[in-house]
N, C-alpha and C. Protein backbone atom coordinates (compact mmCIF):
# COMPACT_ATOMS: atom_id res chain seq x y z
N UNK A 1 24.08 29.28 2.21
CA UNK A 1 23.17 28.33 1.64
C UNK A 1 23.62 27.99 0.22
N UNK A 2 23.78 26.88 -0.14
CA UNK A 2 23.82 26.13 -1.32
C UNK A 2 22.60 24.81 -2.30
N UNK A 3 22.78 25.26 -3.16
CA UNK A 3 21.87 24.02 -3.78
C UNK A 3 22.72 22.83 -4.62
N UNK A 4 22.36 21.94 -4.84
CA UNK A 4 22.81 21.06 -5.87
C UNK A 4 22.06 20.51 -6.48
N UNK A 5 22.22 21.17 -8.01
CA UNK A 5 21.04 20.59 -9.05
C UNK A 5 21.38 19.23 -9.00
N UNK A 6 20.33 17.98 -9.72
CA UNK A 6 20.99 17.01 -10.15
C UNK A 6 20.21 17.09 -11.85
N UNK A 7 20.93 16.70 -12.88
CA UNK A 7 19.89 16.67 -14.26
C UNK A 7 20.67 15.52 -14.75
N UNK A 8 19.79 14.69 -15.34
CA UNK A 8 19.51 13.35 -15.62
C UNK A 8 18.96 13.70 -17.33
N UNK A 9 19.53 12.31 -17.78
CA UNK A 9 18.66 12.05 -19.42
C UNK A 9 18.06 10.71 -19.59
N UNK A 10 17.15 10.62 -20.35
CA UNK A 10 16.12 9.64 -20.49
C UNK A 10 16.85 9.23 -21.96
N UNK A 11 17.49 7.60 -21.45
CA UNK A 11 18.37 6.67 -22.19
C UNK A 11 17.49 5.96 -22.91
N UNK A 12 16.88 5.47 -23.97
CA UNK A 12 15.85 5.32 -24.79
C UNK A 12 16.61 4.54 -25.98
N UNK A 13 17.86 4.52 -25.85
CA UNK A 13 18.77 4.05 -27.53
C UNK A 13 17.90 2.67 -27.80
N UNK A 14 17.62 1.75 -27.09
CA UNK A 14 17.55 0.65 -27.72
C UNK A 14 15.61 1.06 -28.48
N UNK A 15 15.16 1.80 -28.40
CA UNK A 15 13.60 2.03 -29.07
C UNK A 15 13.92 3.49 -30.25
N UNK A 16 15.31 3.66 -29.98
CA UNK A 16 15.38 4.82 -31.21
C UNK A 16 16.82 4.59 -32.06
N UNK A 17 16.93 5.29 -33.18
CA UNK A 17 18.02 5.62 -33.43
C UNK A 17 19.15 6.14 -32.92
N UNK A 18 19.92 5.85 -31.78
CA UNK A 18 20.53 6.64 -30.42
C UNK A 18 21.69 7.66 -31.19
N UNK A 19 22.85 6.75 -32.39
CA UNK A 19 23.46 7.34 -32.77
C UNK A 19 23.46 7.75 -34.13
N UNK A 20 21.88 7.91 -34.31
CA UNK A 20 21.93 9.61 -35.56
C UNK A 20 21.83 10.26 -35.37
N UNK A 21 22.34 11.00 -34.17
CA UNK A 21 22.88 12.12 -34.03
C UNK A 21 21.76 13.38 -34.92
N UNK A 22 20.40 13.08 -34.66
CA UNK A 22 19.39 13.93 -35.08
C UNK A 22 19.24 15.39 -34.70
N UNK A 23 19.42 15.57 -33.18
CA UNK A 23 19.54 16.49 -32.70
C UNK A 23 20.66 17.44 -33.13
N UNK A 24 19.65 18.48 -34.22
CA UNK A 24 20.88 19.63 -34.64
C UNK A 24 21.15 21.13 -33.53
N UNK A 25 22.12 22.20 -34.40
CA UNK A 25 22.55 23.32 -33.59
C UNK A 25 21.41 23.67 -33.58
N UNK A 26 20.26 24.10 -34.43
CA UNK A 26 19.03 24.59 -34.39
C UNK A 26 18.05 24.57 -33.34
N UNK A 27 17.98 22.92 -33.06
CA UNK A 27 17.38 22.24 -32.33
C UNK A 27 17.45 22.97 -31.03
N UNK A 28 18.90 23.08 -30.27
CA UNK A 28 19.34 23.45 -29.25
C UNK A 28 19.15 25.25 -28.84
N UNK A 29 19.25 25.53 -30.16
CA UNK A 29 18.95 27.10 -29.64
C UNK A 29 17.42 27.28 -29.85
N UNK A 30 16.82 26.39 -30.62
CA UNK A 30 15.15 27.15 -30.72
C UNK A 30 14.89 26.80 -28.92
N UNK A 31 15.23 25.42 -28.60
CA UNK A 31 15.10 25.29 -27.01
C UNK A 31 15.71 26.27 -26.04
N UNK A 32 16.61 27.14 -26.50
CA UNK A 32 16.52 28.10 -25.66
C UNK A 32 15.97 29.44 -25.76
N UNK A 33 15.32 29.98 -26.83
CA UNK A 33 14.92 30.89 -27.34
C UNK A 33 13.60 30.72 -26.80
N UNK A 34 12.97 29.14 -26.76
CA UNK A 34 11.74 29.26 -26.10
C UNK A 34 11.57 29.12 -24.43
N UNK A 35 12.66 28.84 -24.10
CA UNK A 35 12.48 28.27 -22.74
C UNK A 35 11.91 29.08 -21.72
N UNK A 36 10.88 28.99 -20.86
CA UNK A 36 10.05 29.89 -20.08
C UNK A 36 10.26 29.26 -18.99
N UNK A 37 9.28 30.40 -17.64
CA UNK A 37 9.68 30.19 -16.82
C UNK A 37 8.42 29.60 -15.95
N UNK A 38 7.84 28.74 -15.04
CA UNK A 38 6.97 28.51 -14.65
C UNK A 38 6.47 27.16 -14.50
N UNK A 39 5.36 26.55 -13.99
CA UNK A 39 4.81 25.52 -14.26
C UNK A 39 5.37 24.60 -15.16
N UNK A 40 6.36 23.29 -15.37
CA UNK A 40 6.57 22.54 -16.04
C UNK A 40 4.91 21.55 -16.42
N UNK A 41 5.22 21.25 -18.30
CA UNK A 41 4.24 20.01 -18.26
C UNK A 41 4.32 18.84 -17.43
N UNK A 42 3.33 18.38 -16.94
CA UNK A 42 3.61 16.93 -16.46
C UNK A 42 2.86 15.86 -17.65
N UNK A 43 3.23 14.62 -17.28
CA UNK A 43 2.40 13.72 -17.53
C UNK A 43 2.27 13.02 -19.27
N UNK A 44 1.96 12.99 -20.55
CA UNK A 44 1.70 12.57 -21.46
C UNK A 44 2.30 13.75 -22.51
N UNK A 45 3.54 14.32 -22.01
CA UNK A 45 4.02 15.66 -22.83
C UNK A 45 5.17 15.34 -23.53
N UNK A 46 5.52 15.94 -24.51
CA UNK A 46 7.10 16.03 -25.23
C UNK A 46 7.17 14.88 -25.27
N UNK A 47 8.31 14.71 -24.77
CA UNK A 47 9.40 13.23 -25.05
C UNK A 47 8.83 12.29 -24.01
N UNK A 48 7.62 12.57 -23.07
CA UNK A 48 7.08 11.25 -22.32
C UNK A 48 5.75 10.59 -23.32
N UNK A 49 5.66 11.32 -24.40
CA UNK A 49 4.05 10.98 -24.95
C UNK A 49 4.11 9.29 -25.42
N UNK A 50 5.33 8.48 -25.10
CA UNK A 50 5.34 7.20 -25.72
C UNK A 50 5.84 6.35 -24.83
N UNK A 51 6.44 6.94 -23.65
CA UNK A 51 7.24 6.46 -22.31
C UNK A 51 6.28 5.40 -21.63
N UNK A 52 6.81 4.25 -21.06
CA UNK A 52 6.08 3.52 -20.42
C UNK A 52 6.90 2.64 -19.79
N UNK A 53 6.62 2.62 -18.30
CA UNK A 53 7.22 1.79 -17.09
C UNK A 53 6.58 0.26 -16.78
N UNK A 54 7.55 -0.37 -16.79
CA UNK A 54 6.76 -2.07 -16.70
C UNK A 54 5.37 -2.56 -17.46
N UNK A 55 5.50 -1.50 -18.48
CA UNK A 55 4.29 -1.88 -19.71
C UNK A 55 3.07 -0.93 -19.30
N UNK A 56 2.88 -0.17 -17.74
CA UNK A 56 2.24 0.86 -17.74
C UNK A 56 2.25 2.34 -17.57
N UNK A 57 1.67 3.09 -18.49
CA UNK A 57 1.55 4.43 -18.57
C UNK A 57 2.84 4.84 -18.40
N UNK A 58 3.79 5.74 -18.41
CA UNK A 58 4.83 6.10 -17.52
C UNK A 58 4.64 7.96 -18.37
N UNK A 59 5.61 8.44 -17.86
CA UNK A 59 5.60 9.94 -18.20
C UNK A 59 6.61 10.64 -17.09
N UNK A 60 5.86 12.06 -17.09
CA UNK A 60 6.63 13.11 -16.48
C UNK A 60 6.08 13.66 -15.15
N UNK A 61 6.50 13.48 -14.05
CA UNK A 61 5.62 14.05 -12.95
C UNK A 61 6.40 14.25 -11.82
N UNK A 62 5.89 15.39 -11.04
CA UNK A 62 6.59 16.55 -10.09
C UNK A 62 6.44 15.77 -8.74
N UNK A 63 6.83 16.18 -7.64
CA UNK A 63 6.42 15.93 -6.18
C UNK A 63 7.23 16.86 -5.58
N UNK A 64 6.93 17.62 -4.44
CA UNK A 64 7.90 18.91 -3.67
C UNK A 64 7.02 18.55 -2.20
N UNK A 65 8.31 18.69 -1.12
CA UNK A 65 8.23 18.85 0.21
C UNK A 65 7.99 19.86 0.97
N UNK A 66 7.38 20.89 1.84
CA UNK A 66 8.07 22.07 2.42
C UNK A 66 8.29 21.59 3.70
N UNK A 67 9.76 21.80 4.49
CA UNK A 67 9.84 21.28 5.72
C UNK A 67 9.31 22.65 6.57
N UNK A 68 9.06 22.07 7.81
CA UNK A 68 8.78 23.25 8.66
C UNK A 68 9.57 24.36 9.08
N UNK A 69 9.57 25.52 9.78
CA UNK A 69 10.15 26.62 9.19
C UNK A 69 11.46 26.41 10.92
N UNK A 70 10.70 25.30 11.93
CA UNK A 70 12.18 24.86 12.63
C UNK A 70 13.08 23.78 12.17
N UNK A 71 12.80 23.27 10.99
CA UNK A 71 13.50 22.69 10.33
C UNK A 71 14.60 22.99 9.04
N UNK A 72 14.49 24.12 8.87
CA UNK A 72 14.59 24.90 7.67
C UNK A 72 14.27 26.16 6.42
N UNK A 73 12.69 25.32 6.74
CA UNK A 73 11.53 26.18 5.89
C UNK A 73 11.74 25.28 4.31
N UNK A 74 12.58 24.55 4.22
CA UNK A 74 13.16 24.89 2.63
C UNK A 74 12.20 23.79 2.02
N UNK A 75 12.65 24.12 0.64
CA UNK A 75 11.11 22.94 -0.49
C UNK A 75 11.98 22.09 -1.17
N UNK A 76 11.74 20.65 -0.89
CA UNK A 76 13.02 20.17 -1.61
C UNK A 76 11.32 19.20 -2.75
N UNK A 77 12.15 19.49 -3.76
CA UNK A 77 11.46 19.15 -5.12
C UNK A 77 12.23 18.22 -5.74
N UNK A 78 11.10 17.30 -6.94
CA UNK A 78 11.76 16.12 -7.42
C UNK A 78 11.01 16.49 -8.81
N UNK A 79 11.74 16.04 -10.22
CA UNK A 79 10.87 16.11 -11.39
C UNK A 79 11.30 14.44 -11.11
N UNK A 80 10.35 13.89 -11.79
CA UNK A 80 11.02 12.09 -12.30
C UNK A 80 10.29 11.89 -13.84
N UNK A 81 11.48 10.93 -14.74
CA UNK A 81 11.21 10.52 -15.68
C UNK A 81 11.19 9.23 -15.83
N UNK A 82 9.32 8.78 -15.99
CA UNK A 82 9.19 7.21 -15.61
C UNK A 82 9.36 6.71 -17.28
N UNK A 83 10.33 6.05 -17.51
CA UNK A 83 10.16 5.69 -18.75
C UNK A 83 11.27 4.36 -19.10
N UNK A 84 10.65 2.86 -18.13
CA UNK A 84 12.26 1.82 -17.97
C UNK A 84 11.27 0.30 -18.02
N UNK A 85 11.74 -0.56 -19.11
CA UNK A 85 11.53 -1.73 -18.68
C UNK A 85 10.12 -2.30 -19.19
N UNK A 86 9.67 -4.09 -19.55
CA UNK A 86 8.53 -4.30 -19.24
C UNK A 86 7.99 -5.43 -18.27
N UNK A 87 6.64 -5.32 -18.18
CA UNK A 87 6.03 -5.90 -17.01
C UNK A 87 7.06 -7.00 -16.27
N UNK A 88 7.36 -8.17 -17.37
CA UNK A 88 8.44 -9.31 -17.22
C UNK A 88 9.55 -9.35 -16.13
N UNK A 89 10.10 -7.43 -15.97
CA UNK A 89 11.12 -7.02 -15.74
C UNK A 89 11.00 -7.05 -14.13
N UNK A 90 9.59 -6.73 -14.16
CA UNK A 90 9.26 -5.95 -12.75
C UNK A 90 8.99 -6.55 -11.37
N UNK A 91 9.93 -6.14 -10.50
CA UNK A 91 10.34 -7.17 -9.45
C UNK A 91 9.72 -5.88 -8.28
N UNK A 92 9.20 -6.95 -6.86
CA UNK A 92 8.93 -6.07 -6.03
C UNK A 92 9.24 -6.80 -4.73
N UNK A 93 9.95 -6.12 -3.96
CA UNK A 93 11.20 -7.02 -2.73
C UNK A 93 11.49 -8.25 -3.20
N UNK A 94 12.37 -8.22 -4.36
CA UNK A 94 12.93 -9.31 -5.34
C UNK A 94 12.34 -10.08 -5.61
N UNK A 95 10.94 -10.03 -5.59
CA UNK A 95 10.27 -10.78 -5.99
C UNK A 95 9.42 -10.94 -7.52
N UNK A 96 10.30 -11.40 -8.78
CA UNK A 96 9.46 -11.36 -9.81
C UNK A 96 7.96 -11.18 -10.21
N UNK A 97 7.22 -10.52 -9.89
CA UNK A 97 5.91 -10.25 -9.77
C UNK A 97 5.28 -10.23 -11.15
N UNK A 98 6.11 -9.46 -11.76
CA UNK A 98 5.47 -9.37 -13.42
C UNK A 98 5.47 -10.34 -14.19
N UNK A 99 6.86 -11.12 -14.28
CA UNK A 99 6.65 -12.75 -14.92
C UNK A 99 5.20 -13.53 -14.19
N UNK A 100 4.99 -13.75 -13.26
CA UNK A 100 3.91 -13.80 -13.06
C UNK A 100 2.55 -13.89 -13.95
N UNK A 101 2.33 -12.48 -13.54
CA UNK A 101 1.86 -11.82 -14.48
C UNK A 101 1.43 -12.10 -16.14
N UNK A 102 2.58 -12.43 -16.25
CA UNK A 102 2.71 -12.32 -17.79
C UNK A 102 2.28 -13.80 -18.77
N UNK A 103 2.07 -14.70 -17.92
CA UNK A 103 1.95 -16.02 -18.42
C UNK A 103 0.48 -15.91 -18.97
């Protein structure tokens, strides 16, 4: 049995300073000095408290499967980071919906 993580970063440059390089050595080890084990935040936490998808709400939030135990048994889990775009942007079966919207 094998797993394959996947880890992803939340690309944000054009709403921040991308290359001042803010993030010091400090930074990186207090994050591991604290890092625990358990229950992740969801929702309006850390680095989602300003995040927002097609102009609504967006954030941090979990979803996990368990297949049945003749299938596997196994739990396949998702974190997602909603944080892309506004309303204008937002198309649904290519269909500009948010321009719409937006007039």
């Amino acid at each position: 049995m094998w797993s394959l993580p996947v880890v992803a970063e939340t690309w944000d440059g054009w709403l921040n300073d991308i290359n001042g390089f803010h993030v010091k050595a400090e930074h990186a080890l207090h994050a591991i000095d604290t890092a625990a084990s358990g229950a992740v935040q969801e929702g309006n936490v850390g680095g989602a408290r300003e995040w927002s998808a097609m102009d609504f709400k967006g954030g941090i939030g979990t979803a996990s499967r368990k297949l049945e135990t003749k299938d596997g048994g196994y739990t396949v889990g998702i974190l997602v980071q909603c944080n892309y775009g506004t309303k204008a942007n937002l198309r649904i079966a290519g269909i500009p919906v948010g321009r719409e919207n937006c007039r």
